[in-house]
Structures are given as structure tokens and as C-alpha cells.
N, C-alpha and C. Protein backbone atom coordinates (compact mmCIF):
# COMPACT_ATOMS: atom_id res chain seq x y z
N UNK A 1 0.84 -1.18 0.00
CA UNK A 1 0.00 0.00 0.00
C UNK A 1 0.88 1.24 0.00
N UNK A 2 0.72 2.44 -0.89
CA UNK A 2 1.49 3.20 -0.91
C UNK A 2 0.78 4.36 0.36
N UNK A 3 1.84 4.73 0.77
CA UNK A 3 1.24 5.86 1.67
C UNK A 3 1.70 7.46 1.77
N UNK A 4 0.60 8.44 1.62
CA UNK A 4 0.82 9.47 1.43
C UNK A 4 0.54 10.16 2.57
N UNK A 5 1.60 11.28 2.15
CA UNK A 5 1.61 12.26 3.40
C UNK A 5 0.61 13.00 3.69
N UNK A 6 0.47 13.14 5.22
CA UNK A 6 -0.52 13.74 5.74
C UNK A 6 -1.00 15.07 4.92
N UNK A 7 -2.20 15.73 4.80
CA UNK A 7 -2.45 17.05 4.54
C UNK A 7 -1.92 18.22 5.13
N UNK A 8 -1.78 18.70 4.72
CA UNK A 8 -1.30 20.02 4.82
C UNK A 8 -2.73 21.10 5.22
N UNK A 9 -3.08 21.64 6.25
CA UNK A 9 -3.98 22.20 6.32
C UNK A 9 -3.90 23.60 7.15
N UNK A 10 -4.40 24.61 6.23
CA UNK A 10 -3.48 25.87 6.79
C UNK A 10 -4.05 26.51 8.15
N UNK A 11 -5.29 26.50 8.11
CA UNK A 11 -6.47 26.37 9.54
C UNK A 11 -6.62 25.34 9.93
N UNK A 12 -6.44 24.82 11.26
CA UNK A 12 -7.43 23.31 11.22
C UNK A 12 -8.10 23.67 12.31
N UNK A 13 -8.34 25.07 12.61
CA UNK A 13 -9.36 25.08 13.71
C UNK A 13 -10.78 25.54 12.91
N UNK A 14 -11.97 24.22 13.57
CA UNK A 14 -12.86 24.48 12.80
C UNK A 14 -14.08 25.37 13.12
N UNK A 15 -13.62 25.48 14.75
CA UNK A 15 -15.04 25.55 15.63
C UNK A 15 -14.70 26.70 16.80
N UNK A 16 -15.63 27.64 17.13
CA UNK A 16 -15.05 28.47 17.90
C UNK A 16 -14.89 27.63 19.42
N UNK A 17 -14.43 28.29 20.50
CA UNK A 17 -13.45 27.21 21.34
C UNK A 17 -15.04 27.70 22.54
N UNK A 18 -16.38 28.23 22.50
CA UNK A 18 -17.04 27.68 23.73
C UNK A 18 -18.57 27.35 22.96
N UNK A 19 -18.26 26.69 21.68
CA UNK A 19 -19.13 25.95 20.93
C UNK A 19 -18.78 24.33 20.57
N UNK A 20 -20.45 23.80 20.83
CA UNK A 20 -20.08 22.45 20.93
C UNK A 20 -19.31 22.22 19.37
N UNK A 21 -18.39 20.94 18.84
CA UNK A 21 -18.07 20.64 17.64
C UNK A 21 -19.35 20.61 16.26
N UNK A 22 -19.15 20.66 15.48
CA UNK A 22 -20.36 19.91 14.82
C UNK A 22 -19.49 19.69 13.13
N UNK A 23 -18.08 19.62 13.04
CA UNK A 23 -17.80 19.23 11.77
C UNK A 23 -16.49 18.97 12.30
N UNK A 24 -15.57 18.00 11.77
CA UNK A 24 -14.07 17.94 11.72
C UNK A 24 -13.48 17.26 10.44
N UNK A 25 -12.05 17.45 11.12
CA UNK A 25 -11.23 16.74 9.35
C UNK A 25 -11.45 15.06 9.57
N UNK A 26 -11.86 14.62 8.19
CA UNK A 26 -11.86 13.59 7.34
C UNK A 26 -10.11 12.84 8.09
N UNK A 27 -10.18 11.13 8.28
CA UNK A 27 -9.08 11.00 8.41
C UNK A 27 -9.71 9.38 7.36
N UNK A 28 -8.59 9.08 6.42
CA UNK A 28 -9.08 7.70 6.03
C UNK A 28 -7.81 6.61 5.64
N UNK A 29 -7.60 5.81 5.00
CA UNK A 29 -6.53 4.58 5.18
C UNK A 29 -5.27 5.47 5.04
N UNK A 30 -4.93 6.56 4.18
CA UNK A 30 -3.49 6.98 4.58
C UNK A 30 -3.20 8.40 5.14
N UNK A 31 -4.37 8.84 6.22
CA UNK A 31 -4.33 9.75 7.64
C UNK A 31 -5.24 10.44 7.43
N UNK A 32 -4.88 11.70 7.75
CA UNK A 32 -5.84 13.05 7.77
C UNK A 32 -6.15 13.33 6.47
N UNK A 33 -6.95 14.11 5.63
CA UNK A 33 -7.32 14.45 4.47
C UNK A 33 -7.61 15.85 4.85
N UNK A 34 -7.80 16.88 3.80
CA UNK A 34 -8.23 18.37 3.81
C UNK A 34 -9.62 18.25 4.00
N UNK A 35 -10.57 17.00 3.76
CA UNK A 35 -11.63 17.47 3.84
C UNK A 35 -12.51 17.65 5.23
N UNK A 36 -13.15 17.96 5.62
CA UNK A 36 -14.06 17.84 6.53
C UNK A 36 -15.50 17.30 6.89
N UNK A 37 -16.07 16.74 8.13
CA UNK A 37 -17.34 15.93 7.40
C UNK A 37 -18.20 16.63 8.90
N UNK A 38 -19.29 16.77 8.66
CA UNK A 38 -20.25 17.03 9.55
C UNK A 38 -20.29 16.37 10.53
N UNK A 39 -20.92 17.14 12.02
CA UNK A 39 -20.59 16.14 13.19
C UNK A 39 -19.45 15.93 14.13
N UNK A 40 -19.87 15.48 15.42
CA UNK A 40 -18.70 15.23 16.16
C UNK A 40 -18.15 14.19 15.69
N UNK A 41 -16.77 14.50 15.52
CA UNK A 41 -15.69 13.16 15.51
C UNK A 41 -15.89 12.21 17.29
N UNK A 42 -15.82 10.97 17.04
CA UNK A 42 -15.84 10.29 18.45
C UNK A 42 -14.52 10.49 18.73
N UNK A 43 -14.73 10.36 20.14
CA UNK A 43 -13.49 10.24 20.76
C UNK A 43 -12.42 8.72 20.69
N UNK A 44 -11.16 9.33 20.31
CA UNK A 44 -10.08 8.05 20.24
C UNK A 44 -8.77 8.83 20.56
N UNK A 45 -8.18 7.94 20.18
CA UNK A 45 -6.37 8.14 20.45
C UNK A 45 -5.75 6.93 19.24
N UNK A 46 -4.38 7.42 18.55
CA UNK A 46 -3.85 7.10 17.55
C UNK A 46 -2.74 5.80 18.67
N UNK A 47 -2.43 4.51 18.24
CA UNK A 47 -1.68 3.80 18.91
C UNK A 47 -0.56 3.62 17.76
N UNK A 48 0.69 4.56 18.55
CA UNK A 48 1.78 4.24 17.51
C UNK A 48 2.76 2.68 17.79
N UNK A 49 3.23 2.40 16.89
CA UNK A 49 3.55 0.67 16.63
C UNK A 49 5.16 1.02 15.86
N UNK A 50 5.97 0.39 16.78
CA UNK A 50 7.48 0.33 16.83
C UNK A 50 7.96 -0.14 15.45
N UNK A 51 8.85 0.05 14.84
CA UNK A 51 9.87 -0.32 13.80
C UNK A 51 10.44 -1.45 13.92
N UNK A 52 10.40 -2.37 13.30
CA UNK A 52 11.23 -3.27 13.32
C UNK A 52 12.65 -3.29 13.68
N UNK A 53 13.27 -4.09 14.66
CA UNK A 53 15.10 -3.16 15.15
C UNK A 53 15.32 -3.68 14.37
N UNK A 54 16.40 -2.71 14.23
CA UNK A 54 17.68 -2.75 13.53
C UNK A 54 18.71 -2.67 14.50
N UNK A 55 19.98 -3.56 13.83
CA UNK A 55 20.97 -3.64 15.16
C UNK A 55 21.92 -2.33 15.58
N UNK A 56 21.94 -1.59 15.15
CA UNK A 56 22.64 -0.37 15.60
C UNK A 56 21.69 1.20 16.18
N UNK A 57 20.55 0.85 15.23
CA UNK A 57 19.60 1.86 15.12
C UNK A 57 18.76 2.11 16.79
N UNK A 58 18.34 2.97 16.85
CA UNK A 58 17.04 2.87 18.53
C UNK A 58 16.34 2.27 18.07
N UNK A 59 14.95 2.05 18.67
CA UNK A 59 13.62 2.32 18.48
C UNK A 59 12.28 3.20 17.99
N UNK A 60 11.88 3.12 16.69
CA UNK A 60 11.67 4.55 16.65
C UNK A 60 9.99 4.77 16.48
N UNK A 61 9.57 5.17 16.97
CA UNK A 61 7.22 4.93 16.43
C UNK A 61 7.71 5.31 15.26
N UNK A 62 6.15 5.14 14.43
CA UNK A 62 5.74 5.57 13.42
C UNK A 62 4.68 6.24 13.97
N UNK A 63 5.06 7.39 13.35
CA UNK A 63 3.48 8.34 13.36
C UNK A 63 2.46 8.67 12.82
N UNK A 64 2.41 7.82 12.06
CA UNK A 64 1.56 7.79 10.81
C UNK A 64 -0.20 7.74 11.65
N UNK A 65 -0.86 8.50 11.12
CA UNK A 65 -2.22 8.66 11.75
C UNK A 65 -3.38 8.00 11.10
N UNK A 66 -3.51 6.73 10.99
CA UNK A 66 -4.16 5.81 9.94
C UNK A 66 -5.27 5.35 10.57
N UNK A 67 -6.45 4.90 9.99
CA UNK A 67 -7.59 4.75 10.79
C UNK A 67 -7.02 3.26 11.35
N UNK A 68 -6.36 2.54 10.86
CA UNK A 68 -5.90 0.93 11.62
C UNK A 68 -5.18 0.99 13.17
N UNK A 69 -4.92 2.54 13.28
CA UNK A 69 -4.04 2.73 14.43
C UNK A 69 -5.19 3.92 15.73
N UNK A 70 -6.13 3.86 15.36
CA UNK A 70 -7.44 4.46 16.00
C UNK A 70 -7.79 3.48 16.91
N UNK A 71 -7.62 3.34 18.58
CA UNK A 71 -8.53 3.09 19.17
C UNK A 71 -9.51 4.34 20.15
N UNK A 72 -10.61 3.75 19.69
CA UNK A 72 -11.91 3.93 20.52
C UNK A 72 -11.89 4.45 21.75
N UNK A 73 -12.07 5.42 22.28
CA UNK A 73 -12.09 5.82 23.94
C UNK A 73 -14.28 5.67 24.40
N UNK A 74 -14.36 4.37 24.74
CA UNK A 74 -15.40 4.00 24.79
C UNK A 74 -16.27 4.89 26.04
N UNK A 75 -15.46 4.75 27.05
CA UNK A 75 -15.89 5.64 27.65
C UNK A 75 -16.41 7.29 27.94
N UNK A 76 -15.47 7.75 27.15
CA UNK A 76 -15.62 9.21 26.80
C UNK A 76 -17.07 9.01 25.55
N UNK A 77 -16.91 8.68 24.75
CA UNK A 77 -18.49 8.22 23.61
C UNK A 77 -20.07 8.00 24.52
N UNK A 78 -19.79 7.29 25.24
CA UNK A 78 -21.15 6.78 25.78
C UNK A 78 -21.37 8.39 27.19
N UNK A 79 -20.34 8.98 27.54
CA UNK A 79 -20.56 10.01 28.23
C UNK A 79 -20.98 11.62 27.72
N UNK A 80 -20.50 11.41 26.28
CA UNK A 80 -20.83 12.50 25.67
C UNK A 80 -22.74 12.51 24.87
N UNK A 81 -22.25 11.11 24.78
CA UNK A 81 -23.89 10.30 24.24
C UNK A 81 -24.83 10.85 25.50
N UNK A 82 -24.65 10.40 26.69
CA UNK A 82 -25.55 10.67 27.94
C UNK A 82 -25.28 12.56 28.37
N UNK A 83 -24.33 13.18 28.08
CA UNK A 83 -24.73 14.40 28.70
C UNK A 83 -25.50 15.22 27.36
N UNK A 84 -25.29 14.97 25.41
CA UNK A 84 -26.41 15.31 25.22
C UNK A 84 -27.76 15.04 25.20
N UNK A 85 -27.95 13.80 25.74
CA UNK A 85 -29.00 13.26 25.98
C UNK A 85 -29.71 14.60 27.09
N UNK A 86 -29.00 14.66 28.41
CA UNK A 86 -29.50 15.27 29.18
C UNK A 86 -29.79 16.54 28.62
N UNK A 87 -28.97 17.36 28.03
CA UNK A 87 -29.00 18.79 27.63
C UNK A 87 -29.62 19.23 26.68
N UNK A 88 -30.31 17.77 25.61
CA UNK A 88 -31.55 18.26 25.13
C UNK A 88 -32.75 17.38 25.58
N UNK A 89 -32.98 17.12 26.79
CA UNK A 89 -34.06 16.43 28.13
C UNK A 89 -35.12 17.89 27.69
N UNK A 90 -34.52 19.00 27.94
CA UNK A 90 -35.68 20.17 28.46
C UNK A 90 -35.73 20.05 29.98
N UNK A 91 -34.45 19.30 31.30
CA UNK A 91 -34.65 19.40 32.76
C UNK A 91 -33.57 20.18 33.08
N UNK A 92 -34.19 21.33 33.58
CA UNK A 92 -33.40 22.36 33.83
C UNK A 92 -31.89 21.92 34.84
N UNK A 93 -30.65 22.64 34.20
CA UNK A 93 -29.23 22.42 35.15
C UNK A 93 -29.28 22.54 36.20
N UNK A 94 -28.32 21.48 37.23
CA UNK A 94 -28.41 22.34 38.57
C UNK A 94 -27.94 23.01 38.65
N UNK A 95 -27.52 24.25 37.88
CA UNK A 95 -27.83 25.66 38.04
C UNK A 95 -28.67 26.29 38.04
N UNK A 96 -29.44 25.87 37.40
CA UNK A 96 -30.84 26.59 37.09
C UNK A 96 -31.78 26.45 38.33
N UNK A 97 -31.75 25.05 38.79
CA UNK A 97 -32.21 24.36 39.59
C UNK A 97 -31.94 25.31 41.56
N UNK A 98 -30.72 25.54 41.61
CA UNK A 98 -30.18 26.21 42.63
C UNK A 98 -30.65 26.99 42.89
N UNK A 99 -30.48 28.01 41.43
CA UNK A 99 -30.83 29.28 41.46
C UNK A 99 -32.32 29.38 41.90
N UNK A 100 -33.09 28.86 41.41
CA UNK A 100 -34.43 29.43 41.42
C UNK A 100 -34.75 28.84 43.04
N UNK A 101 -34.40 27.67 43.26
CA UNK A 101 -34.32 27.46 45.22
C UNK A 101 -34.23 28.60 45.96
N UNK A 102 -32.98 28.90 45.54
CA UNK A 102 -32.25 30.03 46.09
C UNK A 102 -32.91 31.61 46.37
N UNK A 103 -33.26 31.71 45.30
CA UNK A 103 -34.30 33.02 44.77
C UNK A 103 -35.77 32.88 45.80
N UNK A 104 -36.34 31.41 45.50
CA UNK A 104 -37.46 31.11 46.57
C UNK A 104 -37.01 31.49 47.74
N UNK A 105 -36.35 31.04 48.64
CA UNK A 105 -35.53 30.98 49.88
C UNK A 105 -35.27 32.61 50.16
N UNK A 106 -34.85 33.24 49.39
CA UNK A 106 -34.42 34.61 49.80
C UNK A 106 -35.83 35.55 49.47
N UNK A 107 -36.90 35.33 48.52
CA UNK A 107 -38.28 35.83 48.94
C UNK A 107 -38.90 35.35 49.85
N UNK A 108 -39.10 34.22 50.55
CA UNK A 108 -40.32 33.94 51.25
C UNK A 108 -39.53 34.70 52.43
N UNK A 109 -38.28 34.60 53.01
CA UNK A 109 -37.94 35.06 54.04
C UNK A 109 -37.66 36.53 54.36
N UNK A 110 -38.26 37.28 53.51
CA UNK A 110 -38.27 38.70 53.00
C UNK A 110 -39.42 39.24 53.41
């Protein structure tokens, strides 16, 4: 399989930084691509995989960012799954929740 170098991408910030994601870069069998696809990317981490030694040489990763070298952070997925679940419920935050206690509490005793 021939493999080509990563993209070159002159922005790669896609999203302003206190908005949820809703598009990222494309990564497919030989890494990142320029394009971008709608949606949160799930959460993972790239597992880099050692060089074959050589007898004089170190040890060296490859960094190559290939979807074969993607594992899954299962946990972080099913937590992001459950807090938008909650945040489009329509049950108000416990902030919201506090506050308006709070607000009660400081009228009735007024």
C-alpha cells in the first residue's frame, strides 16, 4: 500500500473554542485528508507501533495517523452520548435548579 503524506492544512481550527463541535477533518486509510465531514468526531487516540530493530539503530514509532491505528475511547463516547442526551431532556441544570431554590428561599424570608 502506498502511503501518502498527511495534509497540509493551513487552519485546522474548525469551531469556535465555547461551541459544541459539529464538523471535523476527514481521516481515512493513509491519515488526515483536507476534507471535513459534519458532526462530532468520536473520541479516540492514535496507537503508535514500533519499527522493526535494527541492530545499531534505537527504536523509533511511526506516526503515521491511519484509521488501523485508532482506538476507541469508549468511555468518553457513551458520556458525551448521555450528557447530550441530558442537555436536550428540556430538565433544567443544577444551576438553574439552585438558582431558582435560592431566589425562593431569599423571597419567602423577606
Amino acid at each position: 500500500m502506498e502511503v501518502v503524506a498527511d495534509a497540509l492544512i493551513d487552519n485546522p481550527i474548525l469551531e469556535g473554542p465555547y461551541d459544541p463541535p459539529t464538523r471535523h477533518w476527514r481521516f481515512d486509510d493513509t491519515g488526515i485528508t483536507d476534507e471535513f465531514v459534519e458532526g462530532r468526531r468520536s473520541s479516540g487516540h492514535f496507537v503508535p507501533a514500533p519499527q522493526p530493530r535494527q541492530q545499531s539503530a534505537q527504536l523509533a514509532l511511526e506516526t503515521s495517523w491511519t484509521l488501523d491505528r485508532l482506538k476507541p475511547n469508549d468511555l468518553v463516547n457513551q458520556l458525551r452520548t448521555w450528557l447530550e442526551a441530558v442537555a436536550t431532556s428540556g430538565a433544567p441544570s443544577p444551576d438553574e435548579h439552585d438558582a431558582g431554590t435560592n431566589r425562593s428561599a431569599i423571597r419567602d424570608n423577606h
